[in-house]
PDB file of N, CA and C in Angstrom:
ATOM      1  N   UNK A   1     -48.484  21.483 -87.373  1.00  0.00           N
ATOM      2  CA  UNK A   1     -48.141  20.301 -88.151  1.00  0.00           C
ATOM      3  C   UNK A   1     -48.658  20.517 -89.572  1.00  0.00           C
ATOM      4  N   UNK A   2     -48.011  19.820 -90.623  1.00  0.00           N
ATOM      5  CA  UNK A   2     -48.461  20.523 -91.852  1.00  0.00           C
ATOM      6  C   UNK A   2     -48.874  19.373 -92.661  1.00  0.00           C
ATOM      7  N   UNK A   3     -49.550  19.205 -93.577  1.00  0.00           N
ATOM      8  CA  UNK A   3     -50.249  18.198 -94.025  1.00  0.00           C
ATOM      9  C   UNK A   3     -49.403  17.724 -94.787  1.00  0.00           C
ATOM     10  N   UNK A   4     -48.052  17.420 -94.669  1.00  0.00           N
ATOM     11  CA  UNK A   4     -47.591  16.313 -95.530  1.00  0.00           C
ATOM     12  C   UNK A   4     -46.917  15.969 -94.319  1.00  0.00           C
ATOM     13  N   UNK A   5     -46.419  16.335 -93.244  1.00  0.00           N
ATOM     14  CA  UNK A   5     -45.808  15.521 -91.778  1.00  0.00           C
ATOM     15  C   UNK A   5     -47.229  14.411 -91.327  1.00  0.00           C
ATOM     16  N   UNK A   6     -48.442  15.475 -91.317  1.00  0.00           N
ATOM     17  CA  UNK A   6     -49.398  14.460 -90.896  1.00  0.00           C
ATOM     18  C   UNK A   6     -49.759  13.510 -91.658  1.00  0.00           C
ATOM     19  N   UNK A   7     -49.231  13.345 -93.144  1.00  0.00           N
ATOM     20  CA  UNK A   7     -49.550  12.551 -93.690  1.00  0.00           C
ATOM     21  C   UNK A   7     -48.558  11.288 -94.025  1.00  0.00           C
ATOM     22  N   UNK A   8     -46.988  11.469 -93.159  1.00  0.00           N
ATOM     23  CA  UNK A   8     -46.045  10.666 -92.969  1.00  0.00           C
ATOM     24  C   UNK A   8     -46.376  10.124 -91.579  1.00  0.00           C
ATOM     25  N   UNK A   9     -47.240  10.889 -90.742  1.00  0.00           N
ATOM     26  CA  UNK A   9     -46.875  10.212 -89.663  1.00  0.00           C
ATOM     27  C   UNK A   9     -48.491   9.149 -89.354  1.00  0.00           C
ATOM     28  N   UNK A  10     -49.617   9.390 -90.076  1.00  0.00           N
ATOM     29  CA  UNK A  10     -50.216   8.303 -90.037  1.00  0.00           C
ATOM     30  C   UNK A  10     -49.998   7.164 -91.211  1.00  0.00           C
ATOM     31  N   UNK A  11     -48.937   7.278 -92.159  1.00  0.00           N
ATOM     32  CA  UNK A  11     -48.540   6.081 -92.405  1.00  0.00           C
ATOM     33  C   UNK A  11     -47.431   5.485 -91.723  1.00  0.00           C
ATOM     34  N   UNK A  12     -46.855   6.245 -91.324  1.00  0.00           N
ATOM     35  CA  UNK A  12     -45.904   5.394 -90.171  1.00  0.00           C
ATOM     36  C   UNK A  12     -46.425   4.780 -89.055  1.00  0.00           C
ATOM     37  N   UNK A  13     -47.881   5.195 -88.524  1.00  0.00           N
ATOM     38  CA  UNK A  13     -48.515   4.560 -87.758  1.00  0.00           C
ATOM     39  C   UNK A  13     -49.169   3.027 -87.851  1.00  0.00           C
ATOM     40  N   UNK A  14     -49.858   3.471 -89.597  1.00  0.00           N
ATOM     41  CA  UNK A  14     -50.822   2.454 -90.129  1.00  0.00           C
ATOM     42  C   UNK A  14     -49.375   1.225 -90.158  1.00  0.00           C
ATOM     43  N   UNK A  15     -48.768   1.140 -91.171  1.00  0.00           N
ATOM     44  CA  UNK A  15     -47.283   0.272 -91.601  1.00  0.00           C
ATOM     45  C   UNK A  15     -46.593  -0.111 -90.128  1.00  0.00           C
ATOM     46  N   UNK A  16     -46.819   0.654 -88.950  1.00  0.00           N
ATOM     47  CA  UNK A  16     -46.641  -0.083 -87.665  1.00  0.00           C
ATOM     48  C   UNK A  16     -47.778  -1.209 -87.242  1.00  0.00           C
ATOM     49  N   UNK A  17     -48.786  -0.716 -87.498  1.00  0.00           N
ATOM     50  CA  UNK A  17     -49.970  -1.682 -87.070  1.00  0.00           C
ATOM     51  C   UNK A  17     -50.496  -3.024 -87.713  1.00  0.00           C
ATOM     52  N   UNK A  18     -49.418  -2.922 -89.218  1.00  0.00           N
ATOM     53  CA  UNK A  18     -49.281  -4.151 -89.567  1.00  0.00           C
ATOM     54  C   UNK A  18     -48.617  -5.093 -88.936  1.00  0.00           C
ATOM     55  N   UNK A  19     -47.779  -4.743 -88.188  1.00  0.00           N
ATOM     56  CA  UNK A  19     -47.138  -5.872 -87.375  1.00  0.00           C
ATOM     57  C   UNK A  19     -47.522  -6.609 -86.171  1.00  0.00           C
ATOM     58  N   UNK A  20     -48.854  -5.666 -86.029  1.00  0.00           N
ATOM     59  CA  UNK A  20     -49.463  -6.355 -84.750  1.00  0.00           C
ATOM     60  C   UNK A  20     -50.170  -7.689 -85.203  1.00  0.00           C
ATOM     61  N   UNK A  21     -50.022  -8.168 -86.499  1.00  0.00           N
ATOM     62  CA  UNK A  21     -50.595  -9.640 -86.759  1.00  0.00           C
ATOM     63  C   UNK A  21     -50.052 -10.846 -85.660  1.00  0.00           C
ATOM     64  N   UNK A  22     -48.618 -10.587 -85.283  1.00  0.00           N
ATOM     65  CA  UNK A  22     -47.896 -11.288 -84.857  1.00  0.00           C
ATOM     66  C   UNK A  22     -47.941 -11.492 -83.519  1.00  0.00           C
ATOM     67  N   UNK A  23     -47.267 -12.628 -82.662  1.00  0.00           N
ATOM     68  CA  UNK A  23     -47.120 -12.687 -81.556  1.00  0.00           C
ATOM     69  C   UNK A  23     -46.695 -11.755 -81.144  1.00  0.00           C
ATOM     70  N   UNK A  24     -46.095 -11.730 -79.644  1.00  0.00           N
ATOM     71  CA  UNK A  24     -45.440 -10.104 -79.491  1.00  0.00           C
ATOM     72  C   UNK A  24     -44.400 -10.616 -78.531  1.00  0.00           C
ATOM     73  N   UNK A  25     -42.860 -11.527 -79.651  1.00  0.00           N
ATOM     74  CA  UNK A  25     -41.927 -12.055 -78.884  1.00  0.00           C
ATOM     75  C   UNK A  25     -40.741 -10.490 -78.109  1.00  0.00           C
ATOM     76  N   UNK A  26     -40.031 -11.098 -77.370  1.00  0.00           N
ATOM     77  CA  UNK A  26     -38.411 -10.431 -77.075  1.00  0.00           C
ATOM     78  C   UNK A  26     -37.501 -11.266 -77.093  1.00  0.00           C
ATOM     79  N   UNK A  27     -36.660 -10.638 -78.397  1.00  0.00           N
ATOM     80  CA  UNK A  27     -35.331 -11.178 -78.933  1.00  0.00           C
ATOM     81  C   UNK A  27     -35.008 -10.483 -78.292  1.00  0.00           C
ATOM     82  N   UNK A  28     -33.402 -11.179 -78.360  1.00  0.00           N
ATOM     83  CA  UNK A  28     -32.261 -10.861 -77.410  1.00  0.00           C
ATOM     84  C   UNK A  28     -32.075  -9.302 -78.007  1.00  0.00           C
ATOM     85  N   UNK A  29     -32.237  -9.156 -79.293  1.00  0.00           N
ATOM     86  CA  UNK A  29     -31.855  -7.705 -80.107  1.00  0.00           C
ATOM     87  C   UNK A  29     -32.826  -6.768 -79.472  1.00  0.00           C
ATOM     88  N   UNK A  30     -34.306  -7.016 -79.183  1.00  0.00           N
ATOM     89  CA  UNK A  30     -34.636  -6.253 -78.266  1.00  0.00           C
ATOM     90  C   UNK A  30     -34.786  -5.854 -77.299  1.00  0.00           C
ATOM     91  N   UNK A  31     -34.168  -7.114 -76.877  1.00  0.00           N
ATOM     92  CA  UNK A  31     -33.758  -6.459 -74.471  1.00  0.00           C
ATOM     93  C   UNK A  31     -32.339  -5.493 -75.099  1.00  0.00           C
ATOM     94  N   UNK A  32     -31.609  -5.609 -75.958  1.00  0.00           N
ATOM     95  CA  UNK A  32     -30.561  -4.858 -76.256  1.00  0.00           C
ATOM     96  C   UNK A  32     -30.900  -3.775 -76.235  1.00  0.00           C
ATOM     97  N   UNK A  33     -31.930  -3.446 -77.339  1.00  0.00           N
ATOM     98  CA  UNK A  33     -31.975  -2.040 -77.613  1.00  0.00           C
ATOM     99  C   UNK A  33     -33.237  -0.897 -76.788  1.00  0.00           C
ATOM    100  N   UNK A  34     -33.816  -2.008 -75.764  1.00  0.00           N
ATOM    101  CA  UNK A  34     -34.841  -1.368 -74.754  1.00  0.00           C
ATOM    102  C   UNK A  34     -33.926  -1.539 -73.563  1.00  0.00           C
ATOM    103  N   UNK A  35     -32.519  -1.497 -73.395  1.00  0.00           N
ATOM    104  CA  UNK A  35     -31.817  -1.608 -72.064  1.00  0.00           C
ATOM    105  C   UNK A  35     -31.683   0.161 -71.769  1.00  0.00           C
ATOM    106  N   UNK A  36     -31.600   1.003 -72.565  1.00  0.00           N
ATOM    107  CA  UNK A  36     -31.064   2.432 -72.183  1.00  0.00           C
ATOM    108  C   UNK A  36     -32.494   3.244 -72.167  1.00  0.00           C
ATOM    109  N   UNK A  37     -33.692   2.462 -71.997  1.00  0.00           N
ATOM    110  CA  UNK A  37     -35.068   3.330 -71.979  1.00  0.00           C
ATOM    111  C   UNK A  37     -35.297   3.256 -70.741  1.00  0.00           C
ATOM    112  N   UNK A  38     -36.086   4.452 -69.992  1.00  0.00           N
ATOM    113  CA  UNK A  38     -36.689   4.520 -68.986  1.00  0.00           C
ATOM    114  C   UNK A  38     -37.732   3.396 -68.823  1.00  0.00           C
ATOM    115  N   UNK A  39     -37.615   3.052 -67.102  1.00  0.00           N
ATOM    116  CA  UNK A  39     -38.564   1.595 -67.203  1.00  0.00           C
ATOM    117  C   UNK A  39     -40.035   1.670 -67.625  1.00  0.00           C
ATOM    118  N   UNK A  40     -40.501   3.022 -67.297  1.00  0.00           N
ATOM    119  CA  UNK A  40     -42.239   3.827 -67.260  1.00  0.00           C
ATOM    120  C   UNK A  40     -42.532   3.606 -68.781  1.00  0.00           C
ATOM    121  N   UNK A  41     -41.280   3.625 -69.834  1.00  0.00           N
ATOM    122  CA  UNK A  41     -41.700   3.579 -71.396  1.00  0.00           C
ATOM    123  C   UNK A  41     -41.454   2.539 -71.365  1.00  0.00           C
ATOM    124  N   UNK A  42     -40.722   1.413 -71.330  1.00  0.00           N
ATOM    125  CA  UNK A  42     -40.816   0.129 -71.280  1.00  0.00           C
ATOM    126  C   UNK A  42     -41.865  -0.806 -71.014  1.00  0.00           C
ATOM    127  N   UNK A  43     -42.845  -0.317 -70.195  1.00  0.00           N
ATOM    128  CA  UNK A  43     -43.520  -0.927 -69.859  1.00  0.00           C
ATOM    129  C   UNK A  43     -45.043  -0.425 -70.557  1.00  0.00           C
ATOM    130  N   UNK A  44     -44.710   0.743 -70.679  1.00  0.00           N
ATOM    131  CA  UNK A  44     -46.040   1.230 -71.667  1.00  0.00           C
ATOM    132  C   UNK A  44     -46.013   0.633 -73.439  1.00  0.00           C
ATOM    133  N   UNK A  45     -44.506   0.823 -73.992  1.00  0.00           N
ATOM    134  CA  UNK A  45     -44.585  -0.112 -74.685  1.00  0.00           C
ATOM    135  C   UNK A  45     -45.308  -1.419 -74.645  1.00  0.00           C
ATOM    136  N   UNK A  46     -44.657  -2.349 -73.975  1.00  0.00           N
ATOM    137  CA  UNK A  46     -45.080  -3.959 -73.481  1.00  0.00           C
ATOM    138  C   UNK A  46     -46.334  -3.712 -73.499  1.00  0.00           C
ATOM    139  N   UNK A  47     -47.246  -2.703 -72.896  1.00  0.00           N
ATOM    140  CA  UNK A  47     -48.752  -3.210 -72.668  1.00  0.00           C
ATOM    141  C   UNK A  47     -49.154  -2.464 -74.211  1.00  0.00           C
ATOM    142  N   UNK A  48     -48.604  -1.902 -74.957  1.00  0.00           N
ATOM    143  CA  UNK A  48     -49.084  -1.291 -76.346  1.00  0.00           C
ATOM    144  C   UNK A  48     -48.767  -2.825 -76.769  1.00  0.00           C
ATOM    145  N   UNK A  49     -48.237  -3.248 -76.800  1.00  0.00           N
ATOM    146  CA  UNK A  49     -48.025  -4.347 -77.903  1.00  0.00           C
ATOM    147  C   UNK A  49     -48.864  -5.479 -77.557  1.00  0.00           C
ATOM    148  N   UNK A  50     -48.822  -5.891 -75.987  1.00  0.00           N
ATOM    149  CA  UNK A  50     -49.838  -7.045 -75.810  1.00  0.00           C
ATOM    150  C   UNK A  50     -51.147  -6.579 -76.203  1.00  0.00           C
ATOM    151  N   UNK A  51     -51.900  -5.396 -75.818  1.00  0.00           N
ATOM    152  CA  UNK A  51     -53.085  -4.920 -76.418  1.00  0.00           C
ATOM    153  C   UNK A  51     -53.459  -4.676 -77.643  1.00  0.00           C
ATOM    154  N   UNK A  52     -52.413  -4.054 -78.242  1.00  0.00           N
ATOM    155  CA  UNK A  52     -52.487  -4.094 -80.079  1.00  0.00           C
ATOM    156  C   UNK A  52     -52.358  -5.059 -81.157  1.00  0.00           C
ATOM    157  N   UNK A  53     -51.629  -6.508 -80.473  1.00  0.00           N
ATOM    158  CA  UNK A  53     -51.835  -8.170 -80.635  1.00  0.00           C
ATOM    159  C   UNK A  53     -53.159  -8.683 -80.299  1.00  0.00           C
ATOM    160  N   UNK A  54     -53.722  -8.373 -79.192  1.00  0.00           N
ATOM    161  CA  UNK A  54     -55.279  -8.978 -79.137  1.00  0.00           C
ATOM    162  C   UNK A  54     -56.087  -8.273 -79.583  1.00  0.00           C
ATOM    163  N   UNK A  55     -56.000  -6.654 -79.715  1.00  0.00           N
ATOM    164  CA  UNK A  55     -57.335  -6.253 -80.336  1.00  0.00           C
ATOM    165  C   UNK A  55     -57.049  -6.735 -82.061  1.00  0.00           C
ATOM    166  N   UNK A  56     -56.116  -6.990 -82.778  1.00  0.00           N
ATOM    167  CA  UNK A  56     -55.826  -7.215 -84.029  1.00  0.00           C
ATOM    168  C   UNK A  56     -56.501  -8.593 -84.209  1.00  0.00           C
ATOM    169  N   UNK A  57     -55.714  -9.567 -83.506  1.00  0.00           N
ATOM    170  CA  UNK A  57     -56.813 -10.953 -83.344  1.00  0.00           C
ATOM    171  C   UNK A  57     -58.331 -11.327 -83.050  1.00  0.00           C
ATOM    172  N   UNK A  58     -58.692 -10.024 -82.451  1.00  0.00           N
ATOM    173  CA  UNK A  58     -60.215  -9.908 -82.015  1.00  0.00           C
ATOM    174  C   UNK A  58     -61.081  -8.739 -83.331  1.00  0.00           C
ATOM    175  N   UNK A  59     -60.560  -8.046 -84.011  1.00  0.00           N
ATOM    176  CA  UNK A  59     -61.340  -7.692 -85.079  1.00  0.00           C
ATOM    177  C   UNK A  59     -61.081  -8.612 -86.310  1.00  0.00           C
ATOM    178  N   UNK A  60     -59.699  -9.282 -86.341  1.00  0.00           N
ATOM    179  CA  UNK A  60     -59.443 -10.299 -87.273  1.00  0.00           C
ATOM    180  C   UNK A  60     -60.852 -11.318 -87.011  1.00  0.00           C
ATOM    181  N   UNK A  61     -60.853 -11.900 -85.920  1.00  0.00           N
ATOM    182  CA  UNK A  61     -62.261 -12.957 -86.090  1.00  0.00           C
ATOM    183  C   UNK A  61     -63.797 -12.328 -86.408  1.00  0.00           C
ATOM    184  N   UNK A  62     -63.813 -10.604 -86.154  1.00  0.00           N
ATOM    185  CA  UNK A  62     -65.014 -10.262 -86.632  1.00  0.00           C
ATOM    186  C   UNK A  62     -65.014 -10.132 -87.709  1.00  0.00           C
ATOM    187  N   UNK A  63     -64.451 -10.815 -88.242  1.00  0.00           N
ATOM    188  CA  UNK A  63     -63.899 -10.578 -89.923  1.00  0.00           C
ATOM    189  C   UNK A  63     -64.151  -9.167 -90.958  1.00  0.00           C
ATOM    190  N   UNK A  64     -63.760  -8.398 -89.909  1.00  0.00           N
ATOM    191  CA  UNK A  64     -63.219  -7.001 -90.710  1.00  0.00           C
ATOM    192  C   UNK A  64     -62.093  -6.503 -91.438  1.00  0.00           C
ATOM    193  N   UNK A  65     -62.112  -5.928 -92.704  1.00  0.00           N
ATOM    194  CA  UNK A  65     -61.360  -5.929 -93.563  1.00  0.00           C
ATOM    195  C   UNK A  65     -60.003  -5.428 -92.792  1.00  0.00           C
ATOM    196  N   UNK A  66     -58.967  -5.956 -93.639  1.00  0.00           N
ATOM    197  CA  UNK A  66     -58.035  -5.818 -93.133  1.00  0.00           C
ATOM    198  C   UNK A  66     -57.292  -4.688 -92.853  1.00  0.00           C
ATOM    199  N   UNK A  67     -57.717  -4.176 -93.625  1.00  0.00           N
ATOM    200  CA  UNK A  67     -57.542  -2.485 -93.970  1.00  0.00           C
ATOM    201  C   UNK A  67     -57.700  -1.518 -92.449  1.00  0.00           C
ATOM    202  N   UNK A  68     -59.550  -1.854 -92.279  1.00  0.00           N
ATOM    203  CA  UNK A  68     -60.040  -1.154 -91.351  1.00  0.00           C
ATOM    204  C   UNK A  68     -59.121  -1.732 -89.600  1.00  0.00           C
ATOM    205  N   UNK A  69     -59.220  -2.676 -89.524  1.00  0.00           N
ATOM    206  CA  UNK A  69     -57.899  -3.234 -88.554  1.00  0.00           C
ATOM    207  C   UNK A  69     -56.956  -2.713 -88.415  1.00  0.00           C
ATOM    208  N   UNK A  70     -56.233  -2.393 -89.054  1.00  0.00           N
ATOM    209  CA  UNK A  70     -55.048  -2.059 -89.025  1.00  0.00           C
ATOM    210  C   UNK A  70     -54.775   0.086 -89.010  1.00  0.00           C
ATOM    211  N   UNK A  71     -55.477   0.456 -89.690  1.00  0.00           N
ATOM    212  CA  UNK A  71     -56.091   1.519 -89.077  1.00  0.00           C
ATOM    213  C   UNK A  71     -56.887   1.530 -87.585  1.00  0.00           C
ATOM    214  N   UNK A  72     -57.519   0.639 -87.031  1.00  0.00           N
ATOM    215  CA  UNK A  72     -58.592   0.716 -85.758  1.00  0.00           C
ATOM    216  C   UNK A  72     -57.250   0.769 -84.743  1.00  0.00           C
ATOM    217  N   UNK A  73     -55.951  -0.192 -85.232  1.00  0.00           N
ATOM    218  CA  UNK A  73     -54.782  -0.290 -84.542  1.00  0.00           C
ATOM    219  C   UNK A  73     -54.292   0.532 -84.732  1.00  0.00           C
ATOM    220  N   UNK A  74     -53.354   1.380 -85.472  1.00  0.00           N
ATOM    221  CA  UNK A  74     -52.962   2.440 -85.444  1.00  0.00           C
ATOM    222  C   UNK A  74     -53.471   3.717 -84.714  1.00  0.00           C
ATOM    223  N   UNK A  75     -54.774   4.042 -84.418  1.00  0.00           N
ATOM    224  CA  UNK A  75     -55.336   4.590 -83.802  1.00  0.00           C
ATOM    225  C   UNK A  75     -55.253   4.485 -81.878  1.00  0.00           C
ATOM    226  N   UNK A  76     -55.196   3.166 -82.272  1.00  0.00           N
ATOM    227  CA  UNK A  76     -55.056   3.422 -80.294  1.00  0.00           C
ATOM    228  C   UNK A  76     -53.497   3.200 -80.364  1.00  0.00           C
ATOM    229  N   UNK A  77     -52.547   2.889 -81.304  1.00  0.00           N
ATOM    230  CA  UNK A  77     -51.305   3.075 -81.415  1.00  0.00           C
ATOM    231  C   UNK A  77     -51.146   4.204 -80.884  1.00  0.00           C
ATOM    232  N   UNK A  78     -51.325   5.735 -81.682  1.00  0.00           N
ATOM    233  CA  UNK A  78     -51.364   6.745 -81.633  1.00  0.00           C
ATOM    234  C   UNK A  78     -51.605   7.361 -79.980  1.00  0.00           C
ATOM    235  N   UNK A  79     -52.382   6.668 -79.624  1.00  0.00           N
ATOM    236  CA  UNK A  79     -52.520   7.058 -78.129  1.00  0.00           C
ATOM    237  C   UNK A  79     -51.369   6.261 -77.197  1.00  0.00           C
ATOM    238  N   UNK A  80     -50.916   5.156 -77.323  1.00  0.00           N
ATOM    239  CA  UNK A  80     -49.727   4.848 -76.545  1.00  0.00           C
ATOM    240  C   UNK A  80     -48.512   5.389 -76.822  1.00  0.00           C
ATOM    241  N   UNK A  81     -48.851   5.967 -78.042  1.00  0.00           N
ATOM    242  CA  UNK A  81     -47.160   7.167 -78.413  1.00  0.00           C
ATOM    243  C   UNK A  81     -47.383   8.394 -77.796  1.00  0.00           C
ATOM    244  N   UNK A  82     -48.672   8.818 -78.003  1.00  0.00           N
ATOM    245  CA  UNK A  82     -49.158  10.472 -77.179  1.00  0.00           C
ATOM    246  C   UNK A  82     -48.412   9.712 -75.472  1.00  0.00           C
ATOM    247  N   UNK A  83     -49.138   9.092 -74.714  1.00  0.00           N
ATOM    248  CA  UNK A  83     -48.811   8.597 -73.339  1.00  0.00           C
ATOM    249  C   UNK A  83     -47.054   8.474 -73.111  1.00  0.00           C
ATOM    250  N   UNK A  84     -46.379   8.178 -74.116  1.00  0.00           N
ATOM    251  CA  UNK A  84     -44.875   7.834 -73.847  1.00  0.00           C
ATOM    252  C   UNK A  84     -44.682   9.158 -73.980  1.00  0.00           C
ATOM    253  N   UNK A  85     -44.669   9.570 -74.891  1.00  0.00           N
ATOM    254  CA  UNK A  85     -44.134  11.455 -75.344  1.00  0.00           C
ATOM    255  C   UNK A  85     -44.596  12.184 -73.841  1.00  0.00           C
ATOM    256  N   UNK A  86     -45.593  12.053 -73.332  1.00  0.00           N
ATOM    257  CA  UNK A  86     -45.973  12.582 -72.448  1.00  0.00           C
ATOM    258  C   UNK A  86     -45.056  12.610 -70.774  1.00  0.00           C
ATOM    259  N   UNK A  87     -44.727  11.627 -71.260  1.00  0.00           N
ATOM    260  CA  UNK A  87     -43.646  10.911 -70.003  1.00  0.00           C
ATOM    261  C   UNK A  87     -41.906  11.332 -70.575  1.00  0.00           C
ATOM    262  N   UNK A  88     -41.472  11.488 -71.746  1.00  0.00           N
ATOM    263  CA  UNK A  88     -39.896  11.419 -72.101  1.00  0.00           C
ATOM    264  C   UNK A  88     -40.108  13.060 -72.076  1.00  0.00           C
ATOM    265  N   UNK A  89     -38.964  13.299 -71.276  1.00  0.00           N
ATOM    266  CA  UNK A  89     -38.615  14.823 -71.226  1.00  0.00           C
ATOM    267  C   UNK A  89     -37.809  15.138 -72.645  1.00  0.00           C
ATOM    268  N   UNK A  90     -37.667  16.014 -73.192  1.00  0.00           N
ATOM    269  CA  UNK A  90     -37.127  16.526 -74.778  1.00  0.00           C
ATOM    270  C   UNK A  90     -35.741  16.665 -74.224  1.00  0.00           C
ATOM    271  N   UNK A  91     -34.989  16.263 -75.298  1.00  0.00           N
ATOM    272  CA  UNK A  91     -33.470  16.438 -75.022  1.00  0.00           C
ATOM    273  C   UNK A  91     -33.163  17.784 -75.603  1.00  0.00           C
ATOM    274  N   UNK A  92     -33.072  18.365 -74.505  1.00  0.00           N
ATOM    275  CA  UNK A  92     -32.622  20.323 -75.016  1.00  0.00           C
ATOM    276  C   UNK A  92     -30.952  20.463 -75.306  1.00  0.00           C
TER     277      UNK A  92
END
């Protein structure tokens, strides 16, 4: 990996982990577009998001900068993407 991929792909991480401020609804647009995923990533998703919603709300009240949050999230982000990759076979 070369240091400008690694350096796209932990901001694509961090700029994901901003969104964990939020509840963690399902629109109809996303049963749409999680209908053609294997159920094993579906569901590892779902528990990335309920967990990355409460730990965000739970360093939010230790009132840590927002910064460091959202990085602390991205980080165990990073590990529920390693766990899915680990599971999706590569399309050869």
């Amino acid at each position: 990996m070369t240091v400008a991929s690694y350096c796209v792909a932990r901001r694509v991480l961090v700029e994901a982990a901003w969104n964990y401020r939020f509840p963690a609804p399902v629109s109809r647009v996303l049963q749409m577009r999680q209908e053609g995923q294997p159920k094993g990533v579906r569901e590892i998703a779902w528990r990335a998001q309920l967990r990355l919603a409460q730990r965000y709300r739970h360093l939010s009240r230790r009132k840590l900068a927002l910064n460091k949050i959202c990085v602390a999230s991205a980080r165990e982000l990073s590990a529920f993407v390693w766990d899915i990759a680990r599971q999706v076979k590569p399309i050869a």
